[in-house]
C-alpha atoms as a PDB file:
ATOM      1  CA  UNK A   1     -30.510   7.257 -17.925  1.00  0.00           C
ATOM      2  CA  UNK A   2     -27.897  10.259 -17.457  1.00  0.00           C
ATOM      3  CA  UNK A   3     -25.718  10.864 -20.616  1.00  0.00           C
ATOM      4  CA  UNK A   4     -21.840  11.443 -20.407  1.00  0.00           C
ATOM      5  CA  UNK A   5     -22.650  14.741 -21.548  1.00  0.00           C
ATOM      6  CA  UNK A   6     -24.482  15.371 -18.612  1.00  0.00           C
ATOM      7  CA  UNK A   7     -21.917  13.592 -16.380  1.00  0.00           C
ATOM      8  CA  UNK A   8     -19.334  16.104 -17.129  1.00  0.00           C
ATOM      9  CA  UNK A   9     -20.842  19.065 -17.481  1.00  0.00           C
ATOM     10  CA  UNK A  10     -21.932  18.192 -13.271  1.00  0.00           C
ATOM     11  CA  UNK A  11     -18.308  17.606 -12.681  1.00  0.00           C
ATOM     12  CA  UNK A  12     -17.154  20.819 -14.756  1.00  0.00           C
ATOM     13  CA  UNK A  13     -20.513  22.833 -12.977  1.00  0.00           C
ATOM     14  CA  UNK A  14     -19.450  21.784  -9.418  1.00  0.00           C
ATOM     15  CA  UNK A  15     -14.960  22.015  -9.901  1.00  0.00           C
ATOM     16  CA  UNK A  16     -14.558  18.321 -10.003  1.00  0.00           C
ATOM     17  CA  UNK A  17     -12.562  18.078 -12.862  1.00  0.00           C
ATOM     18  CA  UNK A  18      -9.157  19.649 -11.971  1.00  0.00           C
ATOM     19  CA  UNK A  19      -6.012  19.636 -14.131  1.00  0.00           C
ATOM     20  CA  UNK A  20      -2.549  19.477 -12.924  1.00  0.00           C
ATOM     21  CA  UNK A  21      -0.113  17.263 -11.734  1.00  0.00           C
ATOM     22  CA  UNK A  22      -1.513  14.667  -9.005  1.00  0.00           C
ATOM     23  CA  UNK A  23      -0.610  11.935  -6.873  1.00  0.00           C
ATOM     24  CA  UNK A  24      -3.373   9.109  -7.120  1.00  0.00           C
ATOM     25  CA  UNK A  25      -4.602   6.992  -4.501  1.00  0.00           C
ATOM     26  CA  UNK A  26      -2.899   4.256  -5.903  1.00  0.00           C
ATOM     27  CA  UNK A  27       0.914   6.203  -6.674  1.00  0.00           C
ATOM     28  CA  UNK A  28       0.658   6.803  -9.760  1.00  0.00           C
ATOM     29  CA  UNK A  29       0.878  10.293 -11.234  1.00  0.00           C
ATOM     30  CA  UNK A  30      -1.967  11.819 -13.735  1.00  0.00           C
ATOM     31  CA  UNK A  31      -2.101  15.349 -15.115  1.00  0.00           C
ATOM     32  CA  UNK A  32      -6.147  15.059 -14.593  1.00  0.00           C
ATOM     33  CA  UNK A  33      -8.414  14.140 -11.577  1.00  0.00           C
ATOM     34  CA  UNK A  34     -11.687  13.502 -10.668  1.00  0.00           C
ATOM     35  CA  UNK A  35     -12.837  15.168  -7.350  1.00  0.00           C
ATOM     36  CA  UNK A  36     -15.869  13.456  -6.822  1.00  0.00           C
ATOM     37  CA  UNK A  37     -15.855  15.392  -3.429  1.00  0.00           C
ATOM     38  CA  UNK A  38     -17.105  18.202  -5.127  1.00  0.00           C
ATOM     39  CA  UNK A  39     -19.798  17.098  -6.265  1.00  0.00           C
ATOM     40  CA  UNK A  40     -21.545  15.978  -3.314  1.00  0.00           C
ATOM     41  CA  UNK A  41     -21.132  19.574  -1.808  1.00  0.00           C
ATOM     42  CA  UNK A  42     -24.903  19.464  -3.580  1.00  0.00           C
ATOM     43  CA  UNK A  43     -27.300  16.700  -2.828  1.00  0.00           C
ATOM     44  CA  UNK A  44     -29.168  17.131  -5.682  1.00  0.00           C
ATOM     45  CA  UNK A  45     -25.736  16.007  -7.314  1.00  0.00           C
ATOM     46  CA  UNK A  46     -25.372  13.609  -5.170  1.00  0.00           C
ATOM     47  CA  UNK A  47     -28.806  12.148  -5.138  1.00  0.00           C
ATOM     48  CA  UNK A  48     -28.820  11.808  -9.110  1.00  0.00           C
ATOM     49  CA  UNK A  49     -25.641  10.327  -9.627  1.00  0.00           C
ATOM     50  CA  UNK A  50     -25.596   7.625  -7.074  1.00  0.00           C
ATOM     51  CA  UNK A  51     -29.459   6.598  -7.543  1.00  0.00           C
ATOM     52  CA  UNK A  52     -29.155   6.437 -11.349  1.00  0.00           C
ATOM     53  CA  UNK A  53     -25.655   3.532 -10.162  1.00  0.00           C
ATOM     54  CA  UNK A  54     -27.482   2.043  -7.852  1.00  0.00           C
ATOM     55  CA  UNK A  55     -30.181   1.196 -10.334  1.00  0.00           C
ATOM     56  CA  UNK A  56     -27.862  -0.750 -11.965  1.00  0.00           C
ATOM     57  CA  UNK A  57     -27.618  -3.305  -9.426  1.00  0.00           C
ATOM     58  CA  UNK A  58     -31.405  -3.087  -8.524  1.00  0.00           C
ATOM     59  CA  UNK A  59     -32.136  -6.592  -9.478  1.00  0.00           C
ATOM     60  CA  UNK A  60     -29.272  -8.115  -7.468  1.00  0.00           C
ATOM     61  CA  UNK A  61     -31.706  -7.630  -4.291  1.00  0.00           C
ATOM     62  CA  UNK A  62     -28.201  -6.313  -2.560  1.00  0.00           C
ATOM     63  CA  UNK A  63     -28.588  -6.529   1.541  1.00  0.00           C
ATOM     64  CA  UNK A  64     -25.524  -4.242   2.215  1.00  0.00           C
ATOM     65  CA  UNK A  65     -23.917  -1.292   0.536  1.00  0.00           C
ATOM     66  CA  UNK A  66     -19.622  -1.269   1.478  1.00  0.00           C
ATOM     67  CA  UNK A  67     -17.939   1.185   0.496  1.00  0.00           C
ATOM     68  CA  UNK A  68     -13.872   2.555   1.529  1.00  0.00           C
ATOM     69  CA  UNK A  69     -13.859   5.464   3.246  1.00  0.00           C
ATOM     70  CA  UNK A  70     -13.855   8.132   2.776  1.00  0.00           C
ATOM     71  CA  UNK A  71     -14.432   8.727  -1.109  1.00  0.00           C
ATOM     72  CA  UNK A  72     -17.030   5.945  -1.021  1.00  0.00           C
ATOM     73  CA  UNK A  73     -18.760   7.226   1.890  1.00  0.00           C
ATOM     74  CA  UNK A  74     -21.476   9.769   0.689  1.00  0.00           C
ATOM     75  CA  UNK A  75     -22.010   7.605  -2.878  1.00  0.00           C
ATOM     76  CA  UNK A  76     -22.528   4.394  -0.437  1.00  0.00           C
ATOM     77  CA  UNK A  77     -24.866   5.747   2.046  1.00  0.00           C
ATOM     78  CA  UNK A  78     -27.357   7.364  -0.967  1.00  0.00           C
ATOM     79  CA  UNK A  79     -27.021   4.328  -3.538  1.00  0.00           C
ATOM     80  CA  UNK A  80     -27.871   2.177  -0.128  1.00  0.00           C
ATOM     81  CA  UNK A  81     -31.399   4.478   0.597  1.00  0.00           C
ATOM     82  CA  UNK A  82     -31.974   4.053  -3.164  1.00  0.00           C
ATOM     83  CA  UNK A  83     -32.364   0.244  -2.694  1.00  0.00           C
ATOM     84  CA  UNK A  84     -33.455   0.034   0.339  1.00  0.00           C
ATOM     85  CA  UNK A  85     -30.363  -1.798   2.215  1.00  0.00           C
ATOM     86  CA  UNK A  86     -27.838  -1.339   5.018  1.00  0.00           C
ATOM     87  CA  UNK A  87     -24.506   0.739   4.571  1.00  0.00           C
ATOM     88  CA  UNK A  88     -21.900   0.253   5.896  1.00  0.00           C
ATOM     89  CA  UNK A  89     -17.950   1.793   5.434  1.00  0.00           C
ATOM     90  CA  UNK A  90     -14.560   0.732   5.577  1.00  0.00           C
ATOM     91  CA  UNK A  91     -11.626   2.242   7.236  1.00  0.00           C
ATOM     92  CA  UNK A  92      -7.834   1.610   6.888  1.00  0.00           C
ATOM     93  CA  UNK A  93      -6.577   1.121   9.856  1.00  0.00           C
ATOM     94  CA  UNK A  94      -2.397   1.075  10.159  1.00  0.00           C
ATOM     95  CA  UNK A  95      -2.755   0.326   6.238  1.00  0.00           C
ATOM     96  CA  UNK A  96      -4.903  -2.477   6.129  1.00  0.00           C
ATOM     97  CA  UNK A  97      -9.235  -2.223   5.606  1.00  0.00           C
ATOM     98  CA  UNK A  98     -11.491  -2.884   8.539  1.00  0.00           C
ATOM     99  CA  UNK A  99     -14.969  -2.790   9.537  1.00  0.00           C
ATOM    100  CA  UNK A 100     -14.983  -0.370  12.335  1.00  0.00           C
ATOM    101  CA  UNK A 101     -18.231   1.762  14.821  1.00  0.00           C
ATOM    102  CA  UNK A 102     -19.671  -1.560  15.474  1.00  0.00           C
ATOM    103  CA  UNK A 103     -20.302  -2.352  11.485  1.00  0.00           C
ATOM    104  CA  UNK A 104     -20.726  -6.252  10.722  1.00  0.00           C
ATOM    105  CA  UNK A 105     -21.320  -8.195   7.566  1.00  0.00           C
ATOM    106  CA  UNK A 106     -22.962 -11.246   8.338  1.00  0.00           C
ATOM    107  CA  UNK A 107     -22.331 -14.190   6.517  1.00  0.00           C
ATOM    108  CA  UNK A 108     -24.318 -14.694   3.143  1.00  0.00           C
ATOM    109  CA  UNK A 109     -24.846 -10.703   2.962  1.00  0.00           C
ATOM    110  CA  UNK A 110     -25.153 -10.091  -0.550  1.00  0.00           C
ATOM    111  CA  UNK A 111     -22.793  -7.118  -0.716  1.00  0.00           C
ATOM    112  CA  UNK A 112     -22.320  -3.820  -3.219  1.00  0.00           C
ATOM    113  CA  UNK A 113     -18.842  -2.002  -2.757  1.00  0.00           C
ATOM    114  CA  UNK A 114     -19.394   1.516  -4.199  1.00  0.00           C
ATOM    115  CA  UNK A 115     -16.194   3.714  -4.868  1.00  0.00           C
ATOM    116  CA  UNK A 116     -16.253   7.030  -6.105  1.00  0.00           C
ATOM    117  CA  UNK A 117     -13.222   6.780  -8.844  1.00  0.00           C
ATOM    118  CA  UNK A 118     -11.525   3.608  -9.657  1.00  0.00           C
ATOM    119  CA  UNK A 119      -7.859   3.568 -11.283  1.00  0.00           C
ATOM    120  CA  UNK A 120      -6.540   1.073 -10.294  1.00  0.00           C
ATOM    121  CA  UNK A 121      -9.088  -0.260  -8.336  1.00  0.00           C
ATOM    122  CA  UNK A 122      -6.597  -1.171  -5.203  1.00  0.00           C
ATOM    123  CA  UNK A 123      -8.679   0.407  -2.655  1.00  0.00           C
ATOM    124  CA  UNK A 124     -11.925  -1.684  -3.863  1.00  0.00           C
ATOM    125  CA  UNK A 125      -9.928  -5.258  -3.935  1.00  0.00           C
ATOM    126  CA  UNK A 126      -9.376  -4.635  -0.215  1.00  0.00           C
ATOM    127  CA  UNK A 127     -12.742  -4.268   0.215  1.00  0.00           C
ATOM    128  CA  UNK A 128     -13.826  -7.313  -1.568  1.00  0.00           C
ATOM    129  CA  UNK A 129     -11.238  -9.481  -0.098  1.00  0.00           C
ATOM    130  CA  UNK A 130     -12.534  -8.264   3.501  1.00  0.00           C
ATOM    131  CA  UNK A 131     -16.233  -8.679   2.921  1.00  0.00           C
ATOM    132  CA  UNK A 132     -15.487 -12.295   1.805  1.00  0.00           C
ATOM    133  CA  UNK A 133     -13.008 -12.878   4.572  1.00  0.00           C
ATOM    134  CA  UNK A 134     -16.553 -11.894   6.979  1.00  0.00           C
ATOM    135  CA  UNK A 135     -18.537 -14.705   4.586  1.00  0.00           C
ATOM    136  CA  UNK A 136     -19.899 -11.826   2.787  1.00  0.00           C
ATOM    137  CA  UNK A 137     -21.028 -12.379  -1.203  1.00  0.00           C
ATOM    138  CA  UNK A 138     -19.546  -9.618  -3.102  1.00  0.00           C
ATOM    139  CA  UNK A 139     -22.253  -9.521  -5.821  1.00  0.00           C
ATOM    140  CA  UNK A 140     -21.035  -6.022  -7.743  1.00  0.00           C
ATOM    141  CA  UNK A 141     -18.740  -2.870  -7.753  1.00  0.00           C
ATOM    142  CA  UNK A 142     -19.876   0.369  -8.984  1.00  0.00           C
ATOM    143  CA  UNK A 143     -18.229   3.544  -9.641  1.00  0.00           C
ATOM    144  CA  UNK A 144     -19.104   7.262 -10.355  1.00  0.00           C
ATOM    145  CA  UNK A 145     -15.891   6.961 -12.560  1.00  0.00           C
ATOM    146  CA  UNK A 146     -13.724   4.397 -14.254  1.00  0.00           C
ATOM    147  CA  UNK A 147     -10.598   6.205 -15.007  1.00  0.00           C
ATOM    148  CA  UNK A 148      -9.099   2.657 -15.997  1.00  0.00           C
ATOM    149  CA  UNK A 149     -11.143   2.561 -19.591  1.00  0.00           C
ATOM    150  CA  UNK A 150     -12.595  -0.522 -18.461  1.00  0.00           C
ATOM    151  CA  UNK A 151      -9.287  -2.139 -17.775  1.00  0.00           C
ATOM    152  CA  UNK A 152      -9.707  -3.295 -13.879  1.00  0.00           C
ATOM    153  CA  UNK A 153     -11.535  -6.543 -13.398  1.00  0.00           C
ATOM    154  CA  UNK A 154     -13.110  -7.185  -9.713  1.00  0.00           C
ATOM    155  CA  UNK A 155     -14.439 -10.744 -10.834  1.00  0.00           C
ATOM    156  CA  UNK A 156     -17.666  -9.676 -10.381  1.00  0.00           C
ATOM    157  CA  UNK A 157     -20.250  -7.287 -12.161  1.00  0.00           C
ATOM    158  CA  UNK A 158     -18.423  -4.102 -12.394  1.00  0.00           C
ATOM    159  CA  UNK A 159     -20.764  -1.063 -13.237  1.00  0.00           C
ATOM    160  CA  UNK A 160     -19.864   2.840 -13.851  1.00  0.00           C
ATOM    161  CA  UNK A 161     -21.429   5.864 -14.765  1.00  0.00           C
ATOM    162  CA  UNK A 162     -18.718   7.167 -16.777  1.00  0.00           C
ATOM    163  CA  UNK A 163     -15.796   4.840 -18.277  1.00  0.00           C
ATOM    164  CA  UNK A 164     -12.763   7.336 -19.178  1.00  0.00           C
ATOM    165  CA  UNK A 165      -9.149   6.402 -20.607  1.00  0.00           C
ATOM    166  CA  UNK A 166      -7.187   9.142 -18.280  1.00  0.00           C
ATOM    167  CA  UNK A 167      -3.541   7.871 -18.451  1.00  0.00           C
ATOM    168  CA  UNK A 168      -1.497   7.637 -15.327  1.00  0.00           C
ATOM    169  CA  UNK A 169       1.848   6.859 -14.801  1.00  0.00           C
ATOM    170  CA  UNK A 170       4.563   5.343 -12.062  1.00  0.00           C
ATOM    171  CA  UNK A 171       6.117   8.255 -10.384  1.00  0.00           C
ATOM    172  CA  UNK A 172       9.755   7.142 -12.185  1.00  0.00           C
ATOM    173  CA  UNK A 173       8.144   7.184 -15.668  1.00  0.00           C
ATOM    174  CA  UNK A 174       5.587  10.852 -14.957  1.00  0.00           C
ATOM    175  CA  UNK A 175       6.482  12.803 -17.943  1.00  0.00           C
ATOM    176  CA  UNK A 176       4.779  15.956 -15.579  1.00  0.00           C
ATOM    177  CA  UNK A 177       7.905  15.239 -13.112  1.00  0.00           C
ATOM    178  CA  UNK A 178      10.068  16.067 -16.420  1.00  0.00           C
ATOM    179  CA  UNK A 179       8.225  19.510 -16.662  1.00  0.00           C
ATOM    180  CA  UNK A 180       8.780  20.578 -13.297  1.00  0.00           C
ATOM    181  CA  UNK A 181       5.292  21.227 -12.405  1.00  0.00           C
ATOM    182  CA  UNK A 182       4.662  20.423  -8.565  1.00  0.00           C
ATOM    183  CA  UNK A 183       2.792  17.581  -7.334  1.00  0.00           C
ATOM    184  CA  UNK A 184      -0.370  17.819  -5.475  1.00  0.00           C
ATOM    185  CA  UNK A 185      -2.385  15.029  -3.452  1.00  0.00           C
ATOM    186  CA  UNK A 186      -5.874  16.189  -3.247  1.00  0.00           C
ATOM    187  CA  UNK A 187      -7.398  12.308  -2.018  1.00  0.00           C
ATOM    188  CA  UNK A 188      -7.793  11.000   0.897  1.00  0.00           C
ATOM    189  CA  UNK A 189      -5.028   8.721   1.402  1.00  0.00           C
ATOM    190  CA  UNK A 190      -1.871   9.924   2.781  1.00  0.00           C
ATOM    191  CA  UNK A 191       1.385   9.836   0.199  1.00  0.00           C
ATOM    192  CA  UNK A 192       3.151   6.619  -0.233  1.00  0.00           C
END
């Protein structure tokens, strides 16, 4: 098992931990933020952070890996060699998640959604609420990060590698706005 130390001394090693002012996937403001991005620049990174999630869900005999692109892309594809399964990715497509390239789910799939950082856990909802619209069984969620403390609830086994309390706030309420300091979007998403 990898120890939090270890966790973040990768993230701090590869840049992943930036400080700031940012705008979150899910509109809300933080003055930290995780960039798993950079740390699948090295597969070595890659390969020992997504295998040692994956083996959380090893017993679930999961058919499918689904992850939202494009965060969950990299973590999805490695955590779905580790147990042997499919992979598939999502795609928002005029704001809504699809299965797009031909991917299916077919009904009964037992089903994994991997995400890269959860905060609110928006962008992994809409990917449990499409695999089950498919007849897909959403049997876990995992996460490199749980910025959320352990707050979000999927309904379903919800596994991370590192659980951390980073307060974020509504863009009316940011006490960085106060300060002046300029906001920066460094996801995927575009701005809301």
């Amino acid at each position: 098992m990898i120890s939090r130390e270890k966790i973040l001394s990768i993230f701090e090693e590869s840049g992943g931990m930036l400080k700031g002012h940012f705008l979150l996937t899910s509109g809300r403001h933080s003055d930290q933020y995780m960039q798993c991005a950079k740390l699948f620049v090295n597969p070595a990174h890659s390969e020992k952070l997504c295998s040692e999630l994956a083996k959380k869900f090893r017993s679930l005999h999961i058919d499918v890996v689904a992850s939202p692109a494009i965060g969950g892309i990299i973590m999805g594809y490695v955590a779905a060699r580790y147990l042997k399964c499919k992979n598939v990715f999502t795609e928002r497509v005029n704001g809504k998640m699809e299965l797009r390239r031909g991917f299916a789910i077919p009904k009964g799939t037992k089903v994994l959604v991997t995400e890269d950082v959860v905060t609110t856990g928006g962008s992994v909802k809409e990917v449990i609420e499409l695999v089950r619209d498919l007849g897909g069984e959403v049997v876990g969620v995992g996460a490199i990060v749980d910025r959320s403390g352990g707050k979000v609830d999927f309904g379903v086994r919800f596994e991370s590698l590192i659980s951390m309390d980073i307060p974020s706030y509504e863009p009316d309420q940011c006490p960085i706005c106060e300060q002046g300091i300029p906001l920066i979007k460094p996801g995927s998403r575009g701005n809301k």
